[in-house]
N, C-alpha and C. Protein backbone atom coordinates (compact mmCIF):
# COMPACT_ATOMS: atom_id res chain seq x y z
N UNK A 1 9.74 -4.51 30.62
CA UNK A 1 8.31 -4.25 30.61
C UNK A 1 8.07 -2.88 29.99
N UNK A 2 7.03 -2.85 28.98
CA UNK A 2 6.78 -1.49 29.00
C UNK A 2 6.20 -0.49 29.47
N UNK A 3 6.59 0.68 29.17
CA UNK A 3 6.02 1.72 30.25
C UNK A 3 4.08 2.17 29.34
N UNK A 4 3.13 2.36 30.34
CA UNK A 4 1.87 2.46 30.03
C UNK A 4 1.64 3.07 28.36
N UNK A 5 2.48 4.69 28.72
CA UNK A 5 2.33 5.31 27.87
C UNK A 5 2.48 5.23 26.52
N UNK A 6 3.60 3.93 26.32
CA UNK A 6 4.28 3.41 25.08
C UNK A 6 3.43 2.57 24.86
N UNK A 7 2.51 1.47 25.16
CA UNK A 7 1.61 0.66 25.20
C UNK A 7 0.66 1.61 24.56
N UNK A 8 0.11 2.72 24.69
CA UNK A 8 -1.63 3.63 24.83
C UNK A 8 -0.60 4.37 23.02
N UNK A 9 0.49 4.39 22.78
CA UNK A 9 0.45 5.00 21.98
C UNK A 9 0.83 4.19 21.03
N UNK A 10 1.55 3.08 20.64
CA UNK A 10 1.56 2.31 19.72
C UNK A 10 -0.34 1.68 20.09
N UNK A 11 -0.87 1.34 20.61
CA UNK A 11 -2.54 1.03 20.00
C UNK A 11 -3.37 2.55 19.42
N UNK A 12 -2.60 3.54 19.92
CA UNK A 12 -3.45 4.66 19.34
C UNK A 12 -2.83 4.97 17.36
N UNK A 13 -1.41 4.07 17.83
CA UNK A 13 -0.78 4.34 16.01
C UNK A 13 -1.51 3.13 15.20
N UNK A 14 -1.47 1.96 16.16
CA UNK A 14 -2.05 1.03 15.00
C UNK A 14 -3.52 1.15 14.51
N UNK A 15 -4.58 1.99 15.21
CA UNK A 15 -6.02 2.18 14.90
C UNK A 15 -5.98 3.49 14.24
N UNK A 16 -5.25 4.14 14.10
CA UNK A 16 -5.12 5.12 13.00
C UNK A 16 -5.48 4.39 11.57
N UNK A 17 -6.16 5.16 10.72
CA UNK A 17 -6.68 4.77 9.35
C UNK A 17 -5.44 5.52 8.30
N UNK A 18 -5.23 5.39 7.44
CA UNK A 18 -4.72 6.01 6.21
C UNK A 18 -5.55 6.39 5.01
N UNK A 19 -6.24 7.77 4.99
CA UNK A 19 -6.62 8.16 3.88
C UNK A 19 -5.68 7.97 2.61
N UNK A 20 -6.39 7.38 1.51
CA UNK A 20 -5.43 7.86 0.34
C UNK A 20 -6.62 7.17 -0.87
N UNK A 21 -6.14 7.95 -2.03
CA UNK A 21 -6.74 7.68 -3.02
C UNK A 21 -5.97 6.84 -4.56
N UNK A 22 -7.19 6.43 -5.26
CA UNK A 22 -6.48 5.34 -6.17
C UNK A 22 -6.07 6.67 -7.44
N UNK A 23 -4.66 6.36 -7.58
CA UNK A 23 -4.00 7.25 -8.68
C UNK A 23 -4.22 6.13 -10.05
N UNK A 24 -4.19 4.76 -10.37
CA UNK A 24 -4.60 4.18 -11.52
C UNK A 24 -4.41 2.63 -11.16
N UNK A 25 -4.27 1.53 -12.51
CA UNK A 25 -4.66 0.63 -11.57
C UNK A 25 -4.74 -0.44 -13.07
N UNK A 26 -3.67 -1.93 -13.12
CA UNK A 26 -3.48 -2.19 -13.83
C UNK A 26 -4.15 -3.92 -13.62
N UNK A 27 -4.17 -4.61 -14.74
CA UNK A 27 -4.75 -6.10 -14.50
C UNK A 27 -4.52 -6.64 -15.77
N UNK A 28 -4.28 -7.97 -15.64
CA UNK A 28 -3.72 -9.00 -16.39
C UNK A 28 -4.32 -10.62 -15.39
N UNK A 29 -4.97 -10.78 -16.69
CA UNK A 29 -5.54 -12.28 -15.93
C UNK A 29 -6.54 -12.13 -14.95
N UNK A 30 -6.10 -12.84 -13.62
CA UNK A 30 -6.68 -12.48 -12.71
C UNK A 30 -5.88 -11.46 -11.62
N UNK A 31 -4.79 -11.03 -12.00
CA UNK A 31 -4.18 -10.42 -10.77
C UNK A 31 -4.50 -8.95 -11.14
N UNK A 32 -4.61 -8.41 -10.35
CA UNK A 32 -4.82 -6.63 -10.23
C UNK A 32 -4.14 -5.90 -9.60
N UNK A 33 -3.20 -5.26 -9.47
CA UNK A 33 -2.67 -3.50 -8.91
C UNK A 33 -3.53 -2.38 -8.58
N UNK A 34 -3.24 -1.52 -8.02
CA UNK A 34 -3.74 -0.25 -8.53
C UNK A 34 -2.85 0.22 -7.27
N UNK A 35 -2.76 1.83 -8.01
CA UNK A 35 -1.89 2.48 -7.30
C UNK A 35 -2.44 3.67 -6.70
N UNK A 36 -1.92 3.55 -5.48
CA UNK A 36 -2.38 4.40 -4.42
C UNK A 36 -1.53 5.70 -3.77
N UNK A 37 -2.22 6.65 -3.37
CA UNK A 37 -1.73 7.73 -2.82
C UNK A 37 -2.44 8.21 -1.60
N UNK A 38 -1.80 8.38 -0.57
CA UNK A 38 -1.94 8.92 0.64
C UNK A 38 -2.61 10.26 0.44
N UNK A 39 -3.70 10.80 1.08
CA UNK A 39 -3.75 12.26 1.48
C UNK A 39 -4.48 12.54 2.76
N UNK A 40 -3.87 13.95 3.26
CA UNK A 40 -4.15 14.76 4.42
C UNK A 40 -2.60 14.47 5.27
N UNK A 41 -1.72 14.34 4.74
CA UNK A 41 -0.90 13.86 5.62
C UNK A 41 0.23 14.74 5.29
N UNK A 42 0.86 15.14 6.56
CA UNK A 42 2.17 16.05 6.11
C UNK A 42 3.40 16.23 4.92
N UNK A 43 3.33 15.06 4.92
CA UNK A 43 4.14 14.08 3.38
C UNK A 43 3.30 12.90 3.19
N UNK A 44 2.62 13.32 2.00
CA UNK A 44 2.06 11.72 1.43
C UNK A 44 2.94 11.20 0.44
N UNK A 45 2.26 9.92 0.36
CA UNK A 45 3.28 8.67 -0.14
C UNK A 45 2.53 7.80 -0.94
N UNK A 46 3.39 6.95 -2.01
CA UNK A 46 2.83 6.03 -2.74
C UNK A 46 2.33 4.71 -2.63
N UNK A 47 1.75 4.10 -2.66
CA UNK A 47 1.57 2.47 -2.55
C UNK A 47 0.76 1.81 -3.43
N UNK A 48 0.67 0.83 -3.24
CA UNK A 48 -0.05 -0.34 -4.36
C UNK A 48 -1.11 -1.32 -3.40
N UNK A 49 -2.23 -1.81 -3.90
CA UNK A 49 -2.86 -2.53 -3.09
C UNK A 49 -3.28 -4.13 -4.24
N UNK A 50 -2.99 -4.87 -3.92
CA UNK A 50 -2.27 -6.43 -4.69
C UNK A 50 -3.45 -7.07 -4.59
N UNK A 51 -4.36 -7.57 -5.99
CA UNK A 51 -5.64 -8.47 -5.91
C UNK A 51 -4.86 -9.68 -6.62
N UNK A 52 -5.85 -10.63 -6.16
CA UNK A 52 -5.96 -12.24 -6.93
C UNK A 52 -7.05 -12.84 -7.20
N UNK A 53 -7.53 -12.69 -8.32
CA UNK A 53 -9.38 -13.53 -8.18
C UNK A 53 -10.41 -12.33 -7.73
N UNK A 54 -10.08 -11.23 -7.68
CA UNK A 54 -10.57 -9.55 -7.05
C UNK A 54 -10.91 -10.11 -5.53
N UNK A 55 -9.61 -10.50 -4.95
CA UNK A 55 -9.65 -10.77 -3.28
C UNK A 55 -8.33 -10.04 -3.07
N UNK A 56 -8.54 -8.68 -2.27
CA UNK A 56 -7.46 -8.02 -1.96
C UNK A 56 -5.96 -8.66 -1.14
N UNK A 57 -5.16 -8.59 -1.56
CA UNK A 57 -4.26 -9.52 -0.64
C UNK A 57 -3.76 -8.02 0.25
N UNK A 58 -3.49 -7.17 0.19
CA UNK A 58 -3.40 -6.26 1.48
C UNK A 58 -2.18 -4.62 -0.14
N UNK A 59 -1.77 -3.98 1.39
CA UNK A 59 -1.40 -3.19 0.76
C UNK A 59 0.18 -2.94 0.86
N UNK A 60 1.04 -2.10 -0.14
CA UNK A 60 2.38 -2.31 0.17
C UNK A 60 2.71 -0.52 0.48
N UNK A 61 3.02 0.22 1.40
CA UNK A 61 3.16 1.53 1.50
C UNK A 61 5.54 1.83 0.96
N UNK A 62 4.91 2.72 -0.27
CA UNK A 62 6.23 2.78 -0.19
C UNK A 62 6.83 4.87 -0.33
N UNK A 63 7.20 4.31 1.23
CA UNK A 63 7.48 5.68 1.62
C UNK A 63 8.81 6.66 1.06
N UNK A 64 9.09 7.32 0.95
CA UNK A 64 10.41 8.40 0.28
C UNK A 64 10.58 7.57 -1.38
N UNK A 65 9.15 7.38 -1.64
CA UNK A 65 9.38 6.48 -3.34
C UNK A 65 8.93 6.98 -4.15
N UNK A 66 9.30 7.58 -5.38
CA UNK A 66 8.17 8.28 -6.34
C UNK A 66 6.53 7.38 -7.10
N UNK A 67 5.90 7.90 -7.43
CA UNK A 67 5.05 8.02 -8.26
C UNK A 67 5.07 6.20 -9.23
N UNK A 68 6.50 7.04 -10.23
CA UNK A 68 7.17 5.55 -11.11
C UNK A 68 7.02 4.55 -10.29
N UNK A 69 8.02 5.10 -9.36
CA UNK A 69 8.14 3.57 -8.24
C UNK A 69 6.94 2.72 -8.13
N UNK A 70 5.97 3.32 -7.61
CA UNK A 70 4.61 2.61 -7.36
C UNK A 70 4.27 1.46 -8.32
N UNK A 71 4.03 2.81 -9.76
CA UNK A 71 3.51 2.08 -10.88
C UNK A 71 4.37 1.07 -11.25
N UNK A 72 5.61 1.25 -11.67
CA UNK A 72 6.13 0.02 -11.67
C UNK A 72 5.94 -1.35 -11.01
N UNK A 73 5.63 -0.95 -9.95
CA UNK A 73 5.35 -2.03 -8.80
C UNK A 73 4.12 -3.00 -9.13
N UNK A 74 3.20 -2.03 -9.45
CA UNK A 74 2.06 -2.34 -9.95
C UNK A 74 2.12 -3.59 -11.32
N UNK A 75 2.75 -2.63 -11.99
CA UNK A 75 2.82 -3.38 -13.87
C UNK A 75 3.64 -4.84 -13.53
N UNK A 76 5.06 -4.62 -12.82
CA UNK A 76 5.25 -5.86 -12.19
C UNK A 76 4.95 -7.17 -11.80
N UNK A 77 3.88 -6.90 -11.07
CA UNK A 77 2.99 -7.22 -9.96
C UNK A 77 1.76 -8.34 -10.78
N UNK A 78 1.47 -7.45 -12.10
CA UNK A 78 0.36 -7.84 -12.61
C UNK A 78 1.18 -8.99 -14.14
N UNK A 79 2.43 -8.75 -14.29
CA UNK A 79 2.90 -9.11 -15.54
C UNK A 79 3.70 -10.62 -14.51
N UNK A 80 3.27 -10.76 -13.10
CA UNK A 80 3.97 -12.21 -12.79
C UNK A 80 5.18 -11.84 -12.08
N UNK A 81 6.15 -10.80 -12.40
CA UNK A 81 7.79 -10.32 -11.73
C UNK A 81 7.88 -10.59 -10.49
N UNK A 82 7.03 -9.19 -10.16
CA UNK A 82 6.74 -9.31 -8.40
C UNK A 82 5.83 -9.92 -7.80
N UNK A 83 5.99 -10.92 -7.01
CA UNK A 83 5.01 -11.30 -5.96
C UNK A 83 5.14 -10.82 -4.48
N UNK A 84 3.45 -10.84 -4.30
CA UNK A 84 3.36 -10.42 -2.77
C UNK A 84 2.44 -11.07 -2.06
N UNK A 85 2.96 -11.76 -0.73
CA UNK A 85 3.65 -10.50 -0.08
C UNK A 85 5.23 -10.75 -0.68
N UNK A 86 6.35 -9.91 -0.66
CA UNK A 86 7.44 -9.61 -0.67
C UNK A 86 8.65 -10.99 0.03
């Protein structure tokens, strides 16, 4: 069973928001990328947020990853390679 406190703090982590802003943002067809960056946060981080038809399918956070990483993810993403979710 868990103890209260572990309960009150994983719901206080999952209602936490993530500021971050769109660094650029690629499309082919109907699928879309764009790449995202975290800020206000002790170490921010890269991610991508994945459209189809401009209906967001959610976001991918990729933490200790550069910049490239992202974009790649992105160009990927939009050229058919990668699908998501993962």
């Amino acid at each position: 069973m868990q103890s209260t406190s572990a309960m009150i703090q994983r719901k206080m982590e999952s209602s936490m928001k993530t500021t971050y802003m769109e660094v650029s943002s690629y499309q082919e067809r109907n699928l879309k990328a764009t790449v995202l960056r975290t800020s206000g946060l002790k170490e921010n981080y890269y991610g991508c947020r994945f459209y189809i038809d401009d209906s967001s399918l959610g976001i991918e956070w990729y933490k200790n990853k550069s910049e490239q990483y992202a974009e790649n993810a992105a160009e990927n993403y939009v050229q058919g390679i990668k699908k998501y979710p993962v």
